[in-house]
Protein backbone atom coordinates (compact mmCIF):
# COMPACT_ATOMS: atom_id res chain seq x y z
CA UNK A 1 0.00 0.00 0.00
CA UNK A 2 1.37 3.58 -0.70
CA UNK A 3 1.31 5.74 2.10
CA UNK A 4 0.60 9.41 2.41
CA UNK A 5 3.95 10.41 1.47
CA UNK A 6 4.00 8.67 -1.13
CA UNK A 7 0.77 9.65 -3.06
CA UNK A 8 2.01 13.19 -2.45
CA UNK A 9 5.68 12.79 -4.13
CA UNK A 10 3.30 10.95 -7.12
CA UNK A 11 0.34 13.83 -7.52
CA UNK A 12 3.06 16.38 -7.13
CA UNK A 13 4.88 15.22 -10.08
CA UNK A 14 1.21 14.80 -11.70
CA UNK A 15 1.02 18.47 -11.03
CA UNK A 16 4.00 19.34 -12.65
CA UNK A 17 3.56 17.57 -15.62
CA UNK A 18 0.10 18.79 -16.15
CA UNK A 19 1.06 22.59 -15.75
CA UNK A 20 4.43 22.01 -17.56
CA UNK A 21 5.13 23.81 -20.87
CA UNK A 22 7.29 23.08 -23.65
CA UNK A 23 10.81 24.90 -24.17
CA UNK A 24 12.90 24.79 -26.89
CA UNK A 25 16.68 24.41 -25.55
CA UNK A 26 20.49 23.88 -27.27
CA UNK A 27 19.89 19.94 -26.56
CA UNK A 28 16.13 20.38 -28.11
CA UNK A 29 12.52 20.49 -26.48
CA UNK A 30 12.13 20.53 -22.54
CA UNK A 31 8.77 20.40 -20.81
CA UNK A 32 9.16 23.12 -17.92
CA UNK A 33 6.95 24.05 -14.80
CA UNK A 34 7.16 26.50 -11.90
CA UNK A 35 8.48 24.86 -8.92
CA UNK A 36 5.71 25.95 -6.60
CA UNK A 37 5.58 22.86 -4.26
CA UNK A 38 7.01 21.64 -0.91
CA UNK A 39 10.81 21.57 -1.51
CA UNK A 40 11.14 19.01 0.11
CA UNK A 41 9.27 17.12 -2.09
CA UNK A 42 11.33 18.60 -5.17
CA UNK A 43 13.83 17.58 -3.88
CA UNK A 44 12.93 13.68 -3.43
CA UNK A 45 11.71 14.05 -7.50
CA UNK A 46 15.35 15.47 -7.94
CA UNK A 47 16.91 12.67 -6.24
CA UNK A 48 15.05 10.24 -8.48
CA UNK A 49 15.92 12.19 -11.62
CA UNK A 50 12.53 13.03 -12.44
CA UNK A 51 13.14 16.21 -12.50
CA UNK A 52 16.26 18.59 -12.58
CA UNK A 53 16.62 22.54 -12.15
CA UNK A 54 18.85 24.99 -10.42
CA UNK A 55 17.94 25.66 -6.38
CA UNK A 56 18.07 29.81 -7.85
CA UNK A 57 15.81 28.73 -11.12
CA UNK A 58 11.89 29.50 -10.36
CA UNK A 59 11.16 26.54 -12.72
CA UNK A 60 12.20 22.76 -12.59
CA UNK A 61 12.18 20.65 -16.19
CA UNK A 62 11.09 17.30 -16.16
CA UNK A 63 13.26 14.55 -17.33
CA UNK A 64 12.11 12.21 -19.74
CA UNK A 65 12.32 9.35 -17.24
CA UNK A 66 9.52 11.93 -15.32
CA UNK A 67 7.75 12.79 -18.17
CA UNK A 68 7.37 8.37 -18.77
CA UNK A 69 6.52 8.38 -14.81
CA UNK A 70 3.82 11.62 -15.06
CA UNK A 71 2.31 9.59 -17.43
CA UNK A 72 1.89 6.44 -15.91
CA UNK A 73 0.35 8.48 -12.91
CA UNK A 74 -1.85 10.17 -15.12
CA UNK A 75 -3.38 6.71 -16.14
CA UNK A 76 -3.58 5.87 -12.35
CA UNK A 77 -5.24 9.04 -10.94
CA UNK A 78 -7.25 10.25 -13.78
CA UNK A 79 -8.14 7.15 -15.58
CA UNK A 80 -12.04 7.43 -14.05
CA UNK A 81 -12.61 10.88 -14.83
CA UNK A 82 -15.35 11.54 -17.27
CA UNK A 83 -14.82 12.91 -20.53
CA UNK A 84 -10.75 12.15 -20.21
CA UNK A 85 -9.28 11.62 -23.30
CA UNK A 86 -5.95 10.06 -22.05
């Protein structure tokens, strides 16, 4: 069972995903969000490369590892919804 923690370190990275934008950058395209959640939680994503930004940056970018895992917990938490056209 996931605990409390747990669910919050996945909908966080939900959240990021969802109000992410795309960049372009030198190595190509880079989905980008505001990094307006618990830093301690950040930082856990960081740890687990999910997703990777400077501590002076306003923004965090998700890795394409975190982009693969936003999506997976986009089919977990908003699978039911009605009218989602995942």
């Amino acid at each position: 069972m996931v605990g409390m923690e747990e669910k919050i370190k996945e909908l966080t990275l939900l959240l990021l995903y969802l109000t992410s934008w795309k960049e372009a950058d030198v190595f190509g395209e880079m989905r980008r969000s505001w990094k307006g959640y618990p830093f301690e939680v950040l930082n856990e994503l960081t740890d687990e490369d999910l997703i990777r930004g400077s501590i002076k940056s306003k923004s965090v970018y998700l890795t394409e590892t975190g982009i693969k895992e936003a999506k997976e917990l986009m089919e977990k938490y908003l699978k039911n919804l009605e009218g989602n056209s995942l």
